[in-house]
N, C-alpha and C. Protein backbone atom coordinates (compact mmCIF):
# COMPACT_ATOMS: atom_id res chain seq x y z
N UNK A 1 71.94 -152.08 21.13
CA UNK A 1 72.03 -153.49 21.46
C UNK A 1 70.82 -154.26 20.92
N UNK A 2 69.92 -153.35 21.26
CA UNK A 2 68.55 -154.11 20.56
C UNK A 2 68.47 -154.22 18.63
N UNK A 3 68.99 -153.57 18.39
CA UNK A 3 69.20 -153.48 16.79
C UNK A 3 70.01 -154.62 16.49
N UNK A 4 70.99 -154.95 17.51
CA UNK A 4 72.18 -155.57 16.74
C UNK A 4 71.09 -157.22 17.23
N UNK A 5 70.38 -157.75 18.08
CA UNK A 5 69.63 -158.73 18.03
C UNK A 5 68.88 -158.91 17.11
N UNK A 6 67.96 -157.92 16.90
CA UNK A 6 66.98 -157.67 15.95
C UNK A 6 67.98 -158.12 14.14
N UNK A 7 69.10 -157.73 14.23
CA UNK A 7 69.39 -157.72 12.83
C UNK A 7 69.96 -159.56 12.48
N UNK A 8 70.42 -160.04 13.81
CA UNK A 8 71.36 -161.39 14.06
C UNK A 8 69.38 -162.50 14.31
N UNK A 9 68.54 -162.01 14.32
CA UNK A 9 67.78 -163.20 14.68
C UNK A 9 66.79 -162.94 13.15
N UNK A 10 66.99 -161.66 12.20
CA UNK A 10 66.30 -161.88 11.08
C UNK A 10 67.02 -162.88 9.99
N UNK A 11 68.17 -163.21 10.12
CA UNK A 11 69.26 -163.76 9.53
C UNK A 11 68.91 -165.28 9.55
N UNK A 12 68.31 -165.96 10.90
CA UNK A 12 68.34 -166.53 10.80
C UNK A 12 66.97 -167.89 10.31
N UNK A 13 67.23 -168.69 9.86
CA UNK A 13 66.09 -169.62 9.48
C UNK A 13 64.71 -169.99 10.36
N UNK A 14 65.07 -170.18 11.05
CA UNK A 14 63.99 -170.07 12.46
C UNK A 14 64.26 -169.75 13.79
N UNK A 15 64.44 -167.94 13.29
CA UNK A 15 64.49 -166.91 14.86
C UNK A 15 63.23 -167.93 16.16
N UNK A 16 62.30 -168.28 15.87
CA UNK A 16 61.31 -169.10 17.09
C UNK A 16 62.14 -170.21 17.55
N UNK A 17 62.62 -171.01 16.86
CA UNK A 17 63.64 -171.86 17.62
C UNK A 17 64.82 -171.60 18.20
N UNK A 18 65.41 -170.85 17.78
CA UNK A 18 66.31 -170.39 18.59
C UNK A 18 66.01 -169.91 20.17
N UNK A 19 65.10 -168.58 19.67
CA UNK A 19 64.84 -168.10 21.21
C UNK A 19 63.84 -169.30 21.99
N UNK A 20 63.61 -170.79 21.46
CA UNK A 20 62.81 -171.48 22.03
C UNK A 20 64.33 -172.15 23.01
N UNK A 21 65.18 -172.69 22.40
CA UNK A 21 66.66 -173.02 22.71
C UNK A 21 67.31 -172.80 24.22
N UNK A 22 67.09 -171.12 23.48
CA UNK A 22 67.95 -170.78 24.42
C UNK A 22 67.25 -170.46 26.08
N UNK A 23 65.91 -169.96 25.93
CA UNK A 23 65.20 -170.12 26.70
C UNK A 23 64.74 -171.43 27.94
N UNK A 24 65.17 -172.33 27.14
CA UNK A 24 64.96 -173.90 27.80
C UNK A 24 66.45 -174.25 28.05
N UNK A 25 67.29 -173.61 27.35
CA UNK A 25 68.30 -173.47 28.72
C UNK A 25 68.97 -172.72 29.30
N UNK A 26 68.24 -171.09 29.50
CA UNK A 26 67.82 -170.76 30.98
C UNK A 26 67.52 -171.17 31.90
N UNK A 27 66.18 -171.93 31.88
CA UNK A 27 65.33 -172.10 32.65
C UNK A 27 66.66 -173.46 33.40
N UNK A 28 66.91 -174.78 33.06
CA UNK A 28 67.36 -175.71 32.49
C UNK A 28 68.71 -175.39 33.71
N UNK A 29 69.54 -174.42 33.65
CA UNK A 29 70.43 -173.70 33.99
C UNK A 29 69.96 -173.19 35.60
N UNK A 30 68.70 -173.01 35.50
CA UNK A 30 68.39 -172.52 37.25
C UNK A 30 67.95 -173.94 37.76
N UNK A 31 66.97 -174.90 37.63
CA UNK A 31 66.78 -175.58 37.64
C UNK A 31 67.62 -177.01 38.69
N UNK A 32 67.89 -177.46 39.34
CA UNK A 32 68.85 -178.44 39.98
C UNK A 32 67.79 -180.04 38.81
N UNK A 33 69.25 -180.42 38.76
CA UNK A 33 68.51 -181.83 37.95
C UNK A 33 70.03 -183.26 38.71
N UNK A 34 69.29 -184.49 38.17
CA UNK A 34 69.96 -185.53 38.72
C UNK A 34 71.08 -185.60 37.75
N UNK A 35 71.05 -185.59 36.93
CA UNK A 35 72.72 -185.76 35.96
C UNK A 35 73.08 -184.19 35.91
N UNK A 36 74.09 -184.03 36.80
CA UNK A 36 74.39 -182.63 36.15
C UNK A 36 75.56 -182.21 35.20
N UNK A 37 75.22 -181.14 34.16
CA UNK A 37 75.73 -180.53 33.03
C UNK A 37 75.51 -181.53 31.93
N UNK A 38 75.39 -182.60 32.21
CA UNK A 38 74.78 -183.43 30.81
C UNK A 38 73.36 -182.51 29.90
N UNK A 39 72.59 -182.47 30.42
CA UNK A 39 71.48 -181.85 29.38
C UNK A 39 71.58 -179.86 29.25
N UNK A 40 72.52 -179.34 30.16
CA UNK A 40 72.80 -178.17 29.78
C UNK A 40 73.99 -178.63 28.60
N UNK A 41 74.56 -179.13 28.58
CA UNK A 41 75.92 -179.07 27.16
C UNK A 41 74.62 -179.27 26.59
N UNK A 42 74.31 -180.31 26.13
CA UNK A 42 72.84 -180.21 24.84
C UNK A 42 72.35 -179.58 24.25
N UNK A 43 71.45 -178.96 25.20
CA UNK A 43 70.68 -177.78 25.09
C UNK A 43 71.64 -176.36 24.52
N UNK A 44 73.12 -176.05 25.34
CA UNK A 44 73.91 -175.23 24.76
C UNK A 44 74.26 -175.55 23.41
N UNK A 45 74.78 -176.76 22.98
CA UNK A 45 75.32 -177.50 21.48
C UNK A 45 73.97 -177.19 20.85
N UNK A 46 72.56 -177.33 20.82
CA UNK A 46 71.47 -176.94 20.40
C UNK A 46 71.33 -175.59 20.01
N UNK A 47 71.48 -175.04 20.90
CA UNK A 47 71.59 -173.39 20.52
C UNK A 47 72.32 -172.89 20.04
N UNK A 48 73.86 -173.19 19.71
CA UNK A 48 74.60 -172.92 18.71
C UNK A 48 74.00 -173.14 17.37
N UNK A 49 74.04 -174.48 17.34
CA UNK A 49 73.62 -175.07 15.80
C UNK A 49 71.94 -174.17 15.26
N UNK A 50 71.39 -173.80 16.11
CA UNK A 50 70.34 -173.27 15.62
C UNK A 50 70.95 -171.82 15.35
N UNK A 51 71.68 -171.23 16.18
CA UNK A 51 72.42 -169.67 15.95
C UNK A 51 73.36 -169.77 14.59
N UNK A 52 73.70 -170.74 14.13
CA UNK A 52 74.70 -170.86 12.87
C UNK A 52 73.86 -171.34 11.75
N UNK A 53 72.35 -171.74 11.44
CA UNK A 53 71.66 -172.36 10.84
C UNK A 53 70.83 -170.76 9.87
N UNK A 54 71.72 -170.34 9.30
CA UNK A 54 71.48 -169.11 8.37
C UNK A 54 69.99 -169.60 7.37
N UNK A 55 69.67 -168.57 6.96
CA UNK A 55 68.94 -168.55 5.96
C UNK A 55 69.74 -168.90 4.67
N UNK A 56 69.13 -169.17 3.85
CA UNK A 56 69.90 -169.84 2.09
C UNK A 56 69.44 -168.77 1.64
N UNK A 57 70.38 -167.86 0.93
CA UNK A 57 70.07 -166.87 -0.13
C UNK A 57 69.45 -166.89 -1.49
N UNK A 58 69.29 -165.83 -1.99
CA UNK A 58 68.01 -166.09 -2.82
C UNK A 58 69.01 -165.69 -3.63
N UNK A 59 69.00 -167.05 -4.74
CA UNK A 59 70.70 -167.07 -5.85
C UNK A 59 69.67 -166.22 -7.04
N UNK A 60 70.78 -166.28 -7.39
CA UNK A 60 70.51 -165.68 -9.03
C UNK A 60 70.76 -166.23 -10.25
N UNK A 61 69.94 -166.22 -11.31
CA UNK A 61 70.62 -167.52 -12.43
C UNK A 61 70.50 -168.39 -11.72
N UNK A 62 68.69 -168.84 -11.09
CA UNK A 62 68.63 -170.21 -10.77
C UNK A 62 67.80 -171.04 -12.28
N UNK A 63 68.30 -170.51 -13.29
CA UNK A 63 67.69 -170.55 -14.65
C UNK A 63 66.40 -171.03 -14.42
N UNK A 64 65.31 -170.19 -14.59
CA UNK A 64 64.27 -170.23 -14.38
C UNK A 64 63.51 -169.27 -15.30
């Protein structure tokens, strides 16, 4: 299980933001707040887009 994280957070462009993400909404998630589920969807829509935000491959024949 730990491999398969390890291999899904090298992939991505900025593994620190992500686990910054998802972490803030943990916390976010225990938390009682005055609007509720408004800033958890956010924070969740946040952490997707950072989990789908791949690295750009290193092309070839970038004629150089």
């Amino acid at each position: 299980m730990r491999a398969l994280i390890i291999r899904f957070a090298s992939r991505l462009r900025f593994p620190w933001l992500f686990a910054l993400t998802a972490l803030l909404l943990v916390i976010n998630l225990l938390v009682p707040d005055p609007v509720p589920l408004l800033d958890e969807l956010v924070l969740a829509l946040l952490t997707l887009l950072f989990g789908m935000w791949r690295q750009r491959g290193t092309g070839k024949g970038t004629g150089a």
